[in-house]
Protein backbone atom coordinates (compact mmCIF):
# COMPACT_ATOMS: atom_id res chain seq x y z
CA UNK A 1 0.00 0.00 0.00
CA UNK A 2 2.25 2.29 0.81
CA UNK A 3 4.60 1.11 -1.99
CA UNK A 4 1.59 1.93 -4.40
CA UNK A 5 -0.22 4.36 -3.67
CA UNK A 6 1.68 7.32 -4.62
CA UNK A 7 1.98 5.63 -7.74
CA UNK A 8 -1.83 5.73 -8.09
CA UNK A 9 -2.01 9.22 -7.15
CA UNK A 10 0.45 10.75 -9.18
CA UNK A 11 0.80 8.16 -12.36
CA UNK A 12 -3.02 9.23 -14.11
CA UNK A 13 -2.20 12.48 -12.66
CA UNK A 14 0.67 12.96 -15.13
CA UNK A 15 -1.01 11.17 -18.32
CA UNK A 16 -3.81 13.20 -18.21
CA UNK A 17 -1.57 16.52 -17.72
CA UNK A 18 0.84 15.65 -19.91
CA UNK A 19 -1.12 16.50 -23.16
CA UNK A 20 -1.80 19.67 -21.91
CA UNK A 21 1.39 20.56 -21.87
CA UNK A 22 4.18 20.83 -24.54
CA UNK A 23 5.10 17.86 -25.49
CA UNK A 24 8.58 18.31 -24.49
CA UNK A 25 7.11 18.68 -20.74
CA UNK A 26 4.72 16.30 -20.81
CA UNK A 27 6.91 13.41 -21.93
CA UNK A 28 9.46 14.89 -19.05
CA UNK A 29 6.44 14.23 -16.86
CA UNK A 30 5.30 11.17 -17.82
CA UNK A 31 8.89 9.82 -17.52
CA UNK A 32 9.38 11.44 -13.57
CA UNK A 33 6.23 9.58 -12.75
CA UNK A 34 6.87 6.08 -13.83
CA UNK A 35 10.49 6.47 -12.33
CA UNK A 36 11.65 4.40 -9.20
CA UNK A 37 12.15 6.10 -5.66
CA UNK A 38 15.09 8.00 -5.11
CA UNK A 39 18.37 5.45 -5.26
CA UNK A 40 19.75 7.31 -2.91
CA UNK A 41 17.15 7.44 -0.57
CA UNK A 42 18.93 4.87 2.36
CA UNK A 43 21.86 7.46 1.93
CA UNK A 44 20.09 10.32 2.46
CA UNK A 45 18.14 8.89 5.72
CA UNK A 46 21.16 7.91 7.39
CA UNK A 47 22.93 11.52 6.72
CA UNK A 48 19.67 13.15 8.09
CA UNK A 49 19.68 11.10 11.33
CA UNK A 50 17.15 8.44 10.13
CA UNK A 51 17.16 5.18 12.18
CA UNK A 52 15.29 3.29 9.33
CA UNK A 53 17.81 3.49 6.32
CA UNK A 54 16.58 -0.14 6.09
CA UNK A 55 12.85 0.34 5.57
CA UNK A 56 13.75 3.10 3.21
CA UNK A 57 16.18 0.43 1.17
CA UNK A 58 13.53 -2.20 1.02
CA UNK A 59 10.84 0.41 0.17
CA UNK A 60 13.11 1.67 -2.76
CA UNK A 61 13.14 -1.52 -3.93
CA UNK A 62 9.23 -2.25 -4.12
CA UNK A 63 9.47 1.34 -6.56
CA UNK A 64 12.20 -0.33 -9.18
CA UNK A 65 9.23 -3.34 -9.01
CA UNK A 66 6.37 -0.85 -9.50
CA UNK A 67 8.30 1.35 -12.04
CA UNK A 68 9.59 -1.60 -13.92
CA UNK A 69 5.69 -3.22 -14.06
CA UNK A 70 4.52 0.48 -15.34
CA UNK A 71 7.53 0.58 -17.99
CA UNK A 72 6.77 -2.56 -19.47
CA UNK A 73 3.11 -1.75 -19.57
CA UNK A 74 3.87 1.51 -21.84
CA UNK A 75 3.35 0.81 -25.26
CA UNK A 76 5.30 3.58 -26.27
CA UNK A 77 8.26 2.39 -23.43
CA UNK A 78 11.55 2.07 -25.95
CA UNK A 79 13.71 -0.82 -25.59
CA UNK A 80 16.17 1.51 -24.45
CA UNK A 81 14.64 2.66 -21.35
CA UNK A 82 13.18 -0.65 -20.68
CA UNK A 83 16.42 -2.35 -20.59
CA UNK A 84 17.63 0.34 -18.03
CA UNK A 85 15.23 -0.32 -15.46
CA UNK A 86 15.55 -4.05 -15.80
CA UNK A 87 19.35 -3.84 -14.96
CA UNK A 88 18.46 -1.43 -11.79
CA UNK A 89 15.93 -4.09 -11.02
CA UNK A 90 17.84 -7.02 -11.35
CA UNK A 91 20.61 -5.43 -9.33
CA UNK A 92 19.10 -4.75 -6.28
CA UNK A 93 17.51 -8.23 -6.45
CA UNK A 94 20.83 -9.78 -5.96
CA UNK A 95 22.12 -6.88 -3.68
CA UNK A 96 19.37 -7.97 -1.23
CA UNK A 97 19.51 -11.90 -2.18
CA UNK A 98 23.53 -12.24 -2.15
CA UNK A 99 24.68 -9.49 1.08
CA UNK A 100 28.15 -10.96 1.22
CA UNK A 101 29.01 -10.17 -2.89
CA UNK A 102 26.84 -7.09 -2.02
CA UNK A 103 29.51 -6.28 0.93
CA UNK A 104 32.38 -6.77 -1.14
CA UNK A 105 31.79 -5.31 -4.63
CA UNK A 106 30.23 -2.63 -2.52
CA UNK A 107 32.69 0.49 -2.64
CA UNK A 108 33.50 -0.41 -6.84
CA UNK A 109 29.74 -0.12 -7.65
CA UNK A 110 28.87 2.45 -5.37
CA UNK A 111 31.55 5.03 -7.65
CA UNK A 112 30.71 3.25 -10.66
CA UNK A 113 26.65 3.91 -10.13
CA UNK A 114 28.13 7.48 -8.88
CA UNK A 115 30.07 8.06 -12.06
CA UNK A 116 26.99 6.93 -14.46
CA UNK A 117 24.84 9.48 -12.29
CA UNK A 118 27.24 12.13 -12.89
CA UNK A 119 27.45 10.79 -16.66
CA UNK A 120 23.89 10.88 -17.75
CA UNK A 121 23.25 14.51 -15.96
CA UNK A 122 25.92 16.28 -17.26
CA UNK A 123 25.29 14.55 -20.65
CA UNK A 124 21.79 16.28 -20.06
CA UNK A 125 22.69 19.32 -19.15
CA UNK A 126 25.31 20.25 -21.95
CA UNK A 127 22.73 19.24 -24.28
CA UNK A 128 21.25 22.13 -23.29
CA UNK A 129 17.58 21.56 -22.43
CA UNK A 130 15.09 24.17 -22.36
CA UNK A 131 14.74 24.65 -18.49
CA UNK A 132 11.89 27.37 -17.75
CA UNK A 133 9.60 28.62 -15.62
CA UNK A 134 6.76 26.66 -16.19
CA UNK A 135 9.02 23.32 -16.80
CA UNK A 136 10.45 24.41 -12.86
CA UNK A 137 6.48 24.89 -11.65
CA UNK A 138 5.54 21.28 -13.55
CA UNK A 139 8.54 19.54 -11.62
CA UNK A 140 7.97 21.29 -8.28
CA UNK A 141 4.22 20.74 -8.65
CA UNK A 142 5.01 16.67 -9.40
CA UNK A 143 7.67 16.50 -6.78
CA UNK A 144 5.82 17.98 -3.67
CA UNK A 145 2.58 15.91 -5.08
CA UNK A 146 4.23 12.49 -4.69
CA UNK A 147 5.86 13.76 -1.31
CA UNK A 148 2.67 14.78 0.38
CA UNK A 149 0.77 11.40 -0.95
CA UNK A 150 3.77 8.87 0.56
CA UNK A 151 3.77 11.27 4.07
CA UNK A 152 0.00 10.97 4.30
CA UNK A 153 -0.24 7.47 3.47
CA UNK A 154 2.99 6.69 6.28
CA UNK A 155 0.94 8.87 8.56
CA UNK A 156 -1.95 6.64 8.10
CA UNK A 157 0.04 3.44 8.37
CA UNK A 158 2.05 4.97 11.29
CA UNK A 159 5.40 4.42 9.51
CA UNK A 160 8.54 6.00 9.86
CA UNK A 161 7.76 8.72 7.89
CA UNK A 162 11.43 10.28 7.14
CA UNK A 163 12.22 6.94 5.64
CA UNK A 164 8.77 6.34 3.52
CA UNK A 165 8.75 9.90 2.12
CA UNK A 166 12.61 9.18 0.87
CA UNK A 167 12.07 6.23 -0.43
CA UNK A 168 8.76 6.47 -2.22
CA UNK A 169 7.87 10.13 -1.94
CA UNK A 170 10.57 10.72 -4.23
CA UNK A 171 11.62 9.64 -8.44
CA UNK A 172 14.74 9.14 -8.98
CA UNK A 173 15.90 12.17 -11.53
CA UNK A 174 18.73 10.02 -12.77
CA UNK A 175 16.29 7.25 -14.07
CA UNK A 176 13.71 9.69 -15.43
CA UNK A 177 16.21 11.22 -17.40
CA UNK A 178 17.46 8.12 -18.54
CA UNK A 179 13.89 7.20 -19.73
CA UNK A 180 12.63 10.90 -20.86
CA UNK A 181 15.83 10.89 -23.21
CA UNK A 182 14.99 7.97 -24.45
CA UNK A 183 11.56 8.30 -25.39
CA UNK A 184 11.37 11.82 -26.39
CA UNK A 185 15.11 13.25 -26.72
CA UNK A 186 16.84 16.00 -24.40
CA UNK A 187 14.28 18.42 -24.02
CA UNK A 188 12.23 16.11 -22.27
CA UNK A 189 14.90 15.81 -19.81
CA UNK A 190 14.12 19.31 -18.04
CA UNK A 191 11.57 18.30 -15.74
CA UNK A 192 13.56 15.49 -14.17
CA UNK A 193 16.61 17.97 -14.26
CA UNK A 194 14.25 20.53 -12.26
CA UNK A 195 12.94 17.86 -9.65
CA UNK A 196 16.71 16.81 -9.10
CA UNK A 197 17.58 20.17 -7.99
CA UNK A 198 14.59 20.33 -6.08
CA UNK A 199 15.44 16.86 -4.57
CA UNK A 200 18.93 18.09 -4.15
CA UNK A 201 17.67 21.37 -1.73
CA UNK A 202 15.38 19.18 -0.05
CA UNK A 203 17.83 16.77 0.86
CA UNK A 204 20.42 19.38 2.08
CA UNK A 205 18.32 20.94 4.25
CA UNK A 206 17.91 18.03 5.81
CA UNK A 207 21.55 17.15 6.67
CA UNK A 208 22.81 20.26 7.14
CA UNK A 209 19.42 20.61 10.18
CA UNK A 210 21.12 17.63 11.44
CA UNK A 211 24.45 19.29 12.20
């Protein structure tokens, strides 16, 4: 439930905004929407003081399930982007299912996912996307949509609700702009550029309150 129901809120929400907006936009939209939780999310937890990385790891991984369901289930999904989620998928399957190869290929894959992060952004961004006004309002809009529906629904389940709002309150910007590249090309990529800044201020906040 509370894996899916941000999904449920936000997912229609976006295909029946998205043609309303220019295509560029809407495809950006589309693509934030069907995206996984934040990978980062357990990271982010622990830096803010969280005691439940955990929950928020396992709860990350129920989005790459959800995300990878709604990606297949697009007709227009493109081989491209489908293939990407499946590897995310597939890793943190054996992540949780194999702990001690997890353990020790930990530190190699942790720069390497780093270093594709930093790879696909910056390939973004000097493509130059048109980032705007309105493309910032459509990202902020999605982005404090899906937060509000994961804290309400961990507020009515009485979970932790630093670690549910991480982990499926929030789309991971790398993924979406993995998958709004591929489906549209690089100017669909400004609304999951905007939310990752957005992401990005939120999550600073957070550690820096800590300290």
């Amino acid at each position: 439930m509370l894996v899916i129901a941000p999904y449920a809120v936000t997912v229609p929400l976006a295909f029946v905004a998205a043609p309303q907006l220019d295509p560029a936009t809407g495809a950006g939209l589309v693509a934030l929407s069907l995206a996984p939780g934040a990978l980062l999310a357990p990271a982010v937890v622990s830096a803010a003081g969280g005691r439940r990385a955990d929950m928020a790891g396992a709860l990350v991984l129920g989005t790459v399930v959800i995300s990878f369901v709604l990606v297949v289930a697009r007709p227009e999904g493109s081989a491209l982007a489908l293939t990407g989620v499946q590897a995310f998928a597939v890793a943190s399957v054996v992540a949780g299912a194999m702990p001690t190869v997890r353990d020790r290929l930990l530190v190699p894959l942790r720069w390497a996912g780093h270093l594709a992060a930093l790879a696909v952004i910056g390939l973004a961004l000097a493509n130059a996307p048109r980032i705007d006004l309105g493309t910032v309002l459509v990202a902020f809009a999605a982005t404090a949509l899906t937060l509000g529906a994961a804290g309400a629904v961990a507020l009515a389940l009485r979970r932790d609700l630093l670690s549910a709002v991480a982990a499926v309150g929030t789309r991971d910007p790398v993924l979406a702009t993995a998958l709004a590249w591929s489906t549209f090309g690089v100017d669909a990529t400004a609304v999951p550029l905007a939310s990752a800044a957005i992401l990005g201020i939120v999550a600073g906040a957070l550690v820096i309150r800590r300290r």
